[in-house]
C-alpha atoms as a PDB file:
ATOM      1  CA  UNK A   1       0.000   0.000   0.000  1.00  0.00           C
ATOM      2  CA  UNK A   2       0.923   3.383  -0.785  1.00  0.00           C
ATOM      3  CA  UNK A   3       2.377   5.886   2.226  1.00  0.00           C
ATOM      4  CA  UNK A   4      -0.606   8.275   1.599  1.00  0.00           C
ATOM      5  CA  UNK A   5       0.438  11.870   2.787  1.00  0.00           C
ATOM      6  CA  UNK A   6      -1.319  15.315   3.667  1.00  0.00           C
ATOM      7  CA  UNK A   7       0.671  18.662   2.449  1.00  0.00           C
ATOM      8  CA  UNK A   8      -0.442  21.868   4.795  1.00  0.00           C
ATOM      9  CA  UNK A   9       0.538  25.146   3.959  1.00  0.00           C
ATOM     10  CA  UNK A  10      -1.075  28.525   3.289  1.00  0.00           C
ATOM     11  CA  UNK A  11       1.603  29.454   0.856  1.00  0.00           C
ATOM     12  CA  UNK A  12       1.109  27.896  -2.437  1.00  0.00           C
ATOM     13  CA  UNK A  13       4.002  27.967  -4.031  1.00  0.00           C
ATOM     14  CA  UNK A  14       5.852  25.472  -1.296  1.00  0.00           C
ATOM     15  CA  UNK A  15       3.363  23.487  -0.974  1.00  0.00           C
ATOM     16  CA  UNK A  16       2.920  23.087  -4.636  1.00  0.00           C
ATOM     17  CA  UNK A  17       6.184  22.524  -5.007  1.00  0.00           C
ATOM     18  CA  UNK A  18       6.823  19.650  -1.735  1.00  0.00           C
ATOM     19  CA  UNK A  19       3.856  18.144  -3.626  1.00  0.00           C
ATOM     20  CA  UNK A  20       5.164  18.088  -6.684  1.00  0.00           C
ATOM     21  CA  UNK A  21       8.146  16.538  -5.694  1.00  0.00           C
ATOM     22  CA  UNK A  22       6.624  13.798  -4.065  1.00  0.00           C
ATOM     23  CA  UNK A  23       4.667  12.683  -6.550  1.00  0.00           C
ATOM     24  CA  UNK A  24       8.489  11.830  -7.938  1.00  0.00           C
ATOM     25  CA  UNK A  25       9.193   9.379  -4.808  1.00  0.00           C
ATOM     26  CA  UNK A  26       7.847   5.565  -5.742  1.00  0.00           C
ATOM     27  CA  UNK A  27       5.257   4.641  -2.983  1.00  0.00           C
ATOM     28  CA  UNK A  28       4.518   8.428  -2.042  1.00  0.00           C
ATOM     29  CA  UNK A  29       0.553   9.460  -2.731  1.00  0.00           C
ATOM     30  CA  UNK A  30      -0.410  13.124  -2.363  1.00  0.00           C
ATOM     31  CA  UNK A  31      -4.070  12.462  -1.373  1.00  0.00           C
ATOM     32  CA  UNK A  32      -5.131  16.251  -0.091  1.00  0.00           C
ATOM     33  CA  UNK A  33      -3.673  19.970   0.753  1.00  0.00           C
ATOM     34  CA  UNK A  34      -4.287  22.127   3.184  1.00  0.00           C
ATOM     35  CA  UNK A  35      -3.769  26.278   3.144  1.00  0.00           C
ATOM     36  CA  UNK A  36      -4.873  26.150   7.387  1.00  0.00           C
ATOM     37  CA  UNK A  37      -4.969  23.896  10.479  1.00  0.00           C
ATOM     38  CA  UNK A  38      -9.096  23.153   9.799  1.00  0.00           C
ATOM     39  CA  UNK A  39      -8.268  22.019   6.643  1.00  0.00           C
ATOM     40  CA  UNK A  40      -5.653  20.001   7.838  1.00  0.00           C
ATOM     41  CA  UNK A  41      -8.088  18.720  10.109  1.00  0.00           C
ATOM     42  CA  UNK A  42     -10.489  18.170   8.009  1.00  0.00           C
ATOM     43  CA  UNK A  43      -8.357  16.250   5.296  1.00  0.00           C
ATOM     44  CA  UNK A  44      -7.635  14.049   7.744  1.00  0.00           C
ATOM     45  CA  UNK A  45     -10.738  12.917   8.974  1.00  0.00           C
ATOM     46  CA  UNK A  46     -11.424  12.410   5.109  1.00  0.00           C
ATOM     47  CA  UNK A  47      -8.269  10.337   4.058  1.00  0.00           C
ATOM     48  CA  UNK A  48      -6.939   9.323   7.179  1.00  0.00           C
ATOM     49  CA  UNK A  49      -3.557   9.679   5.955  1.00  0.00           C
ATOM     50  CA  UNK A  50      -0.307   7.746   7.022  1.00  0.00           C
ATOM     51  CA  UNK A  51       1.409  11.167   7.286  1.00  0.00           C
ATOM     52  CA  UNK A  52       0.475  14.748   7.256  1.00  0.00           C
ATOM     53  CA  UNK A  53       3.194  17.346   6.657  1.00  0.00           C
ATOM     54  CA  UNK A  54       2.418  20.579   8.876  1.00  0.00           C
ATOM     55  CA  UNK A  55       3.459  24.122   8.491  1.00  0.00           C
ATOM     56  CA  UNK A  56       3.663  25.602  11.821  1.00  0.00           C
ATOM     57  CA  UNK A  57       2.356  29.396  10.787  1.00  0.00           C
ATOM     58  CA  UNK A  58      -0.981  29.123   8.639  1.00  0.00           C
ATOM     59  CA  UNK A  59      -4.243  31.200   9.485  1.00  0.00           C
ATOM     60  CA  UNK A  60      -6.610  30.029  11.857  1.00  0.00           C
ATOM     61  CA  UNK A  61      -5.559  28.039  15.069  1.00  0.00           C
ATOM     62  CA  UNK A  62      -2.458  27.326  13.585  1.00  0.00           C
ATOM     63  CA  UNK A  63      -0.239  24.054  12.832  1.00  0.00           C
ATOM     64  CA  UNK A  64       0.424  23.476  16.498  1.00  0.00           C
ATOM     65  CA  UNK A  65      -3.285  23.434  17.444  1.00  0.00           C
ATOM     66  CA  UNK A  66      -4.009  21.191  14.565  1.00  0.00           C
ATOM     67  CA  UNK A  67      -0.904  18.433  15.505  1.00  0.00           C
ATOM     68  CA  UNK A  68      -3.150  18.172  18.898  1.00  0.00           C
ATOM     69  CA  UNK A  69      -6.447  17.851  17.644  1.00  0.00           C
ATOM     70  CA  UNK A  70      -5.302  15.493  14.411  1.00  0.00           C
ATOM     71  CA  UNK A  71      -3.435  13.142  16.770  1.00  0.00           C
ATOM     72  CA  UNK A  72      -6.790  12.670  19.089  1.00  0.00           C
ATOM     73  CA  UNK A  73      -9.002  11.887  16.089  1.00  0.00           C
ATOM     74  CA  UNK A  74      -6.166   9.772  14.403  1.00  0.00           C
ATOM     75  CA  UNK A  75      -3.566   8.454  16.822  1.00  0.00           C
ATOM     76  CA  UNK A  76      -1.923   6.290  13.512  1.00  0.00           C
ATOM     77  CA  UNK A  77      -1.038   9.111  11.629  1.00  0.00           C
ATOM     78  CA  UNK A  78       2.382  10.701  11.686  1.00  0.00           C
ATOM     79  CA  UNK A  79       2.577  14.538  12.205  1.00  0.00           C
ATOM     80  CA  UNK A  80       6.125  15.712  11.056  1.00  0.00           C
ATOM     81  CA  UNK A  81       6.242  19.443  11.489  1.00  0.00           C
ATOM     82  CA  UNK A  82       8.087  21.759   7.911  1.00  0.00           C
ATOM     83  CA  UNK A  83       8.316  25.091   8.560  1.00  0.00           C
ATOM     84  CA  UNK A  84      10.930  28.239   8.274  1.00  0.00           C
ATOM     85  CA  UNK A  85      10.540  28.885  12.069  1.00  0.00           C
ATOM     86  CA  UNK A  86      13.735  27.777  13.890  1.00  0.00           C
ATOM     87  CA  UNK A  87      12.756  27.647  17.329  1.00  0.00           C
ATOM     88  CA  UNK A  88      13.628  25.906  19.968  1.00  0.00           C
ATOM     89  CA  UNK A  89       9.990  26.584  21.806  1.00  0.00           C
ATOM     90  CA  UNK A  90       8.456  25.616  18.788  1.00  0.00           C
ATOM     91  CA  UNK A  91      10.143  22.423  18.419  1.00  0.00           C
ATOM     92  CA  UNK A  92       9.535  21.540  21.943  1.00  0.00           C
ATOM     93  CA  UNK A  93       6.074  22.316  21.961  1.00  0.00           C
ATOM     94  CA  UNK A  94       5.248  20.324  18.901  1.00  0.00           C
ATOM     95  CA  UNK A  95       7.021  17.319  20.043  1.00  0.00           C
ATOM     96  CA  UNK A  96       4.651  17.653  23.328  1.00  0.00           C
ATOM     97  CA  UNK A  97       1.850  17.812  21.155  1.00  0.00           C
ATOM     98  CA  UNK A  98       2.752  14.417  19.475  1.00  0.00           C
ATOM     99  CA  UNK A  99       4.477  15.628  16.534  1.00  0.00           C
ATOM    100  CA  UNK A 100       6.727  12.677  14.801  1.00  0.00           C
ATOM    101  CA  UNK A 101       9.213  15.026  12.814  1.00  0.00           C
ATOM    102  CA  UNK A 102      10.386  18.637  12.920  1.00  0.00           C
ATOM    103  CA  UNK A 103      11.894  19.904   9.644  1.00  0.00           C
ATOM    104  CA  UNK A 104      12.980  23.386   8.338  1.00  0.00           C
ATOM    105  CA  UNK A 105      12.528  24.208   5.005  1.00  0.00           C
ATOM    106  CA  UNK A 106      16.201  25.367   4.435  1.00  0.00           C
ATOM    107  CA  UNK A 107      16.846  21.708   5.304  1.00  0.00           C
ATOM    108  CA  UNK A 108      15.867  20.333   2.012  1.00  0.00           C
ATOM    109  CA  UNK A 109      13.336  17.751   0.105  1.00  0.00           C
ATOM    110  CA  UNK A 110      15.538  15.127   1.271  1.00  0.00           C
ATOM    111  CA  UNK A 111      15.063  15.520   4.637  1.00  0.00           C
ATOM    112  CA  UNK A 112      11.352  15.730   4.218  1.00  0.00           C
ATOM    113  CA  UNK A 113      11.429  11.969   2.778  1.00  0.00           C
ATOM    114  CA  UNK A 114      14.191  10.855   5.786  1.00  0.00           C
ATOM    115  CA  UNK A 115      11.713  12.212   7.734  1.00  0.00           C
ATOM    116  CA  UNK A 116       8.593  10.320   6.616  1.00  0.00           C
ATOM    117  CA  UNK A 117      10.844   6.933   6.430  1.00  0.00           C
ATOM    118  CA  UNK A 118      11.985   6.927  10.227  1.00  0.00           C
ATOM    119  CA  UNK A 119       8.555   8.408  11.357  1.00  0.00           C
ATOM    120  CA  UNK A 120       6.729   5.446   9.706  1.00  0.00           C
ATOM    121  CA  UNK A 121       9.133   3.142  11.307  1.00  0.00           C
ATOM    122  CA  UNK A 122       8.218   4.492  14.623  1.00  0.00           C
ATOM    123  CA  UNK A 123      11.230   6.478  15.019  1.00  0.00           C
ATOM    124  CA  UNK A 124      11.228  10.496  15.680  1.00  0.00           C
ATOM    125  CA  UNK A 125      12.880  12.420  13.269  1.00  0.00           C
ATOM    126  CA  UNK A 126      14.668  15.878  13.208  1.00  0.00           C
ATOM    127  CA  UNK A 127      16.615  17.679  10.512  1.00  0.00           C
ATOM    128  CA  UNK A 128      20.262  18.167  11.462  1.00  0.00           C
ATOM    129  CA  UNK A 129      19.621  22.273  11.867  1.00  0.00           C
ATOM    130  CA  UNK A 130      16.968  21.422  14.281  1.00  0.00           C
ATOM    131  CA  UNK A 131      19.189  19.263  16.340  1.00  0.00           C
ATOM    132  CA  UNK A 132      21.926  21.051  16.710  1.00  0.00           C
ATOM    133  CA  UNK A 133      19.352  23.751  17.655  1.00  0.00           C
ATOM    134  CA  UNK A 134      18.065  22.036  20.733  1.00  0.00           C
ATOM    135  CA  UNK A 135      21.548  20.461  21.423  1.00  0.00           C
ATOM    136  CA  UNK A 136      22.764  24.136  22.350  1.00  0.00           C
ATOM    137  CA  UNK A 137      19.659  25.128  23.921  1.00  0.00           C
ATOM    138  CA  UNK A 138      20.229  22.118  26.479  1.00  0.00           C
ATOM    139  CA  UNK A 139      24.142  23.784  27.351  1.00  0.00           C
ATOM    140  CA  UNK A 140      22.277  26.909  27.322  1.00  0.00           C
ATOM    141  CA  UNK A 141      23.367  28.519  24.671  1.00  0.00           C
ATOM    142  CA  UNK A 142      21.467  31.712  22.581  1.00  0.00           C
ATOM    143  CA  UNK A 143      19.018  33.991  23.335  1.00  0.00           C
ATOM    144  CA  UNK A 144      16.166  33.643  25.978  1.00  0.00           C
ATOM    145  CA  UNK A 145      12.724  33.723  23.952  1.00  0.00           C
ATOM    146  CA  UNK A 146      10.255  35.376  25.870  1.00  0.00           C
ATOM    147  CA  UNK A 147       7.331  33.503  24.250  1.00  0.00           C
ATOM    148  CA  UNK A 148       8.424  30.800  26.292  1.00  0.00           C
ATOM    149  CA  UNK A 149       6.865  31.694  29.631  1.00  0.00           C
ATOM    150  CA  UNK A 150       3.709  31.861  27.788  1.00  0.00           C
ATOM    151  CA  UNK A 151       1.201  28.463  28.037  1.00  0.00           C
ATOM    152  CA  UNK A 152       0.222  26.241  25.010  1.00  0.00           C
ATOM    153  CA  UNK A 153      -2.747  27.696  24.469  1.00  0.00           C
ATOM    154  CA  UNK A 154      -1.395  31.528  25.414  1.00  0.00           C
ATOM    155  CA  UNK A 155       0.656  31.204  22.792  1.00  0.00           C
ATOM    156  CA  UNK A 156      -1.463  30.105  20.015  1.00  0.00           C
ATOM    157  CA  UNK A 157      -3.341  33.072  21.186  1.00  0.00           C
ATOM    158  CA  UNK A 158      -0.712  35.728  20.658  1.00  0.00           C
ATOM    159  CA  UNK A 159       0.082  34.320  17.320  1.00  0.00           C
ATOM    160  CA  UNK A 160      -3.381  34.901  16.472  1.00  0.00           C
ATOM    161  CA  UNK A 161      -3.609  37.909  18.010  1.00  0.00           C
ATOM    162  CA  UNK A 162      -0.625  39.284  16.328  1.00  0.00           C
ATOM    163  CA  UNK A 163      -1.609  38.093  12.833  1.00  0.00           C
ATOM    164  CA  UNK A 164      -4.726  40.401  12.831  1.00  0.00           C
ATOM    165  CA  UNK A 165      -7.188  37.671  13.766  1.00  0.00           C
ATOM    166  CA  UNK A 166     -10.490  39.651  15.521  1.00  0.00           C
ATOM    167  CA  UNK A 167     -11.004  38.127  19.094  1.00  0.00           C
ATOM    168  CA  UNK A 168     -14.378  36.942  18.091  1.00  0.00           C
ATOM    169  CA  UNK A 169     -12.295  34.919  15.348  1.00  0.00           C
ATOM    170  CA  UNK A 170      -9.765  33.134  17.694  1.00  0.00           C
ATOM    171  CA  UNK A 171     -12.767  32.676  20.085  1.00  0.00           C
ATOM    172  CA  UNK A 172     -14.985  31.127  17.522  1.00  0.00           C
ATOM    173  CA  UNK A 173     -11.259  28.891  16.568  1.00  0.00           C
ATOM    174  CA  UNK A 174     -10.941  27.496  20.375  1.00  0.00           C
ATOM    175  CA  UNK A 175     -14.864  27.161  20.863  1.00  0.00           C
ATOM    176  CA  UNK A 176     -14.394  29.458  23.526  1.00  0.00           C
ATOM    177  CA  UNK A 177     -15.759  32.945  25.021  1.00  0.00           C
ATOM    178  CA  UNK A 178     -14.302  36.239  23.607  1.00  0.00           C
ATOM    179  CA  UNK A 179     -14.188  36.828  27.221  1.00  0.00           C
ATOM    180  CA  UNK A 180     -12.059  34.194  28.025  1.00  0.00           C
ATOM    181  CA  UNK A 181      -9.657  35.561  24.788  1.00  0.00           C
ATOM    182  CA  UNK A 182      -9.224  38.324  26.557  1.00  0.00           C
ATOM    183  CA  UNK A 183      -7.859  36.965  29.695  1.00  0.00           C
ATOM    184  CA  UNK A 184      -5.344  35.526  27.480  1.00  0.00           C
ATOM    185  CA  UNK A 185      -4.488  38.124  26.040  1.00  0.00           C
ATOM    186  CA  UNK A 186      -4.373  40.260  29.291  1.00  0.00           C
ATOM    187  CA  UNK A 187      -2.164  37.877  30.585  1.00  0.00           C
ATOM    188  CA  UNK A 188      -0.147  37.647  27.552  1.00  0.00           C
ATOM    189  CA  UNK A 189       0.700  41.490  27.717  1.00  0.00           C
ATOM    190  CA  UNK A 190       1.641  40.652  31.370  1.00  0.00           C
ATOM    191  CA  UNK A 191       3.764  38.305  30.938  1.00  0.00           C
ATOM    192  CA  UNK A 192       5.409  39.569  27.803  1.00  0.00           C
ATOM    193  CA  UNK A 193       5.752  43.470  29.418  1.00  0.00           C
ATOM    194  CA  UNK A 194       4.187  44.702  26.684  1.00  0.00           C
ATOM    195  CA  UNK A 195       1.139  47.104  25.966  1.00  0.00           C
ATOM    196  CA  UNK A 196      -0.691  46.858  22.431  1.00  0.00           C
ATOM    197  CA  UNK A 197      -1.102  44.134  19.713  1.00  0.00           C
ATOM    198  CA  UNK A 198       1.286  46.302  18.230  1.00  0.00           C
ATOM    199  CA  UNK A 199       3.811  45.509  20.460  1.00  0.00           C
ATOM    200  CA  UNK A 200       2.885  42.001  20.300  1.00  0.00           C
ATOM    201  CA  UNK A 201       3.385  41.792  16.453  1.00  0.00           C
ATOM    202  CA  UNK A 202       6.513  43.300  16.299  1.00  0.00           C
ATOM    203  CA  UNK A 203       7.996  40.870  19.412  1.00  0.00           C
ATOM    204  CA  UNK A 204       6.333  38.087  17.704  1.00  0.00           C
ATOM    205  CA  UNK A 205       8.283  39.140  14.081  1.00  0.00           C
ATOM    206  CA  UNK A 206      11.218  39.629  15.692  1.00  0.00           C
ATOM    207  CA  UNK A 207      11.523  36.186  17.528  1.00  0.00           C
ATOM    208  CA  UNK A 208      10.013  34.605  14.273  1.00  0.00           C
ATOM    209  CA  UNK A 209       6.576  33.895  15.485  1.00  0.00           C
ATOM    210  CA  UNK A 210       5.360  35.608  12.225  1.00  0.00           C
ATOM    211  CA  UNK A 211       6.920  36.341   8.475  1.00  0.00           C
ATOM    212  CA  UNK A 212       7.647  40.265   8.412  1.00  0.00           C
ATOM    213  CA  UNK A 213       5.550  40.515   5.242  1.00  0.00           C
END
């Protein structure tokens, strides 16, 4: 049988193009995309793929949210995480969540297919960038983010938040009270020492929570 595999990514032209190039790999089947984490949800309760590949910043609740809520409807199904963000708090927070695989995209396409290999075989997998990332985070080593003092679900907020999402938006996202979206986000500022979204989107760019553009 075919390793059947979901691509999610908002932008199209790297997700066209991971698809693309696994069509090229022999036993590799492309059976739905995703541009955001419902999709990615929903693809999944559809195909109920062997793998789904997840970008970490789409629109909506995000590729972290959606590596939770995919592993509790599908347990068999391999999350391996391929995104630009090279974060230590990202990868650590993903792995948490279930994820099987964290990849950057400056990794390469092979790295992508190591990465569905070992996963399938049961095995965690990270690209060597990633690695080395979280071996120097365990000396110590680099900056402190400050996004890290934030919870799971604090987190997803602020990247929502800082994205221009509407707090009716992320409440409607989490099935939850605008209310309650502002606590979080009252507590974000808190924690964070911070004042305005504004402040929030520029801290969030600057420690690679969000593209610049």
């Amino acid at each position: 049988m075919p390793t059947t595999i979901v691509v999610a990514d908002d932008h199209d032209l790297v997700r066209m193009g991971i698809v693309r190039m696994l069509e090229d790999v022999d036993n590799f089947e492309v059976v739905a995309e995703a541009k955001t984490g419902e999709e990615a949800i929903q693809a999944v309760r559809d195909f109920s793929p062997s793998v789904v590949l997840m970008d970490v910043k789409m629109p909506g609740i995000g590729g972290l949210e959606a590596t939770r809520r995919i592993l509790s409807i599908q347990e068999r199904t391999k999350v391996i995480a391929v995104t630009g963000v090279q974060d230590d708090m990202y990868a650590d927070r993903l792995f948490k969540a279930g994820a099987a695989g964290y990849v950057t995209k400056e990794a390469g396409f092979n790295d992508i297919v190591l990465g569905i290999q070992k996963v399938l075989q049961g095995g965690r997998y990270m690209s060597g960038d990633v690695a080395q990332m979280l071996a120097l985070k365990s000396y110590g080593a680099g900056d402190e983010n400050p996004f890290a003092e934030l919870s799971e679900r604090e987190l997803q907020t602020a990247v929502m938040i800082s994205s221009g999402q509407k707090v009716g938006d992320i409440a409607d996202s989490f099935c939850i009270s605008p209310k309650t979206v502002n606590s979080y986000r009252y507590r974000i500022f808190e924690k964070l020492e911070i004042n305005s979204d504004v402040e929030l989107a520029l801290l969030a760019i600057k420690y690679k929570l969000l593209d610049p553009n």
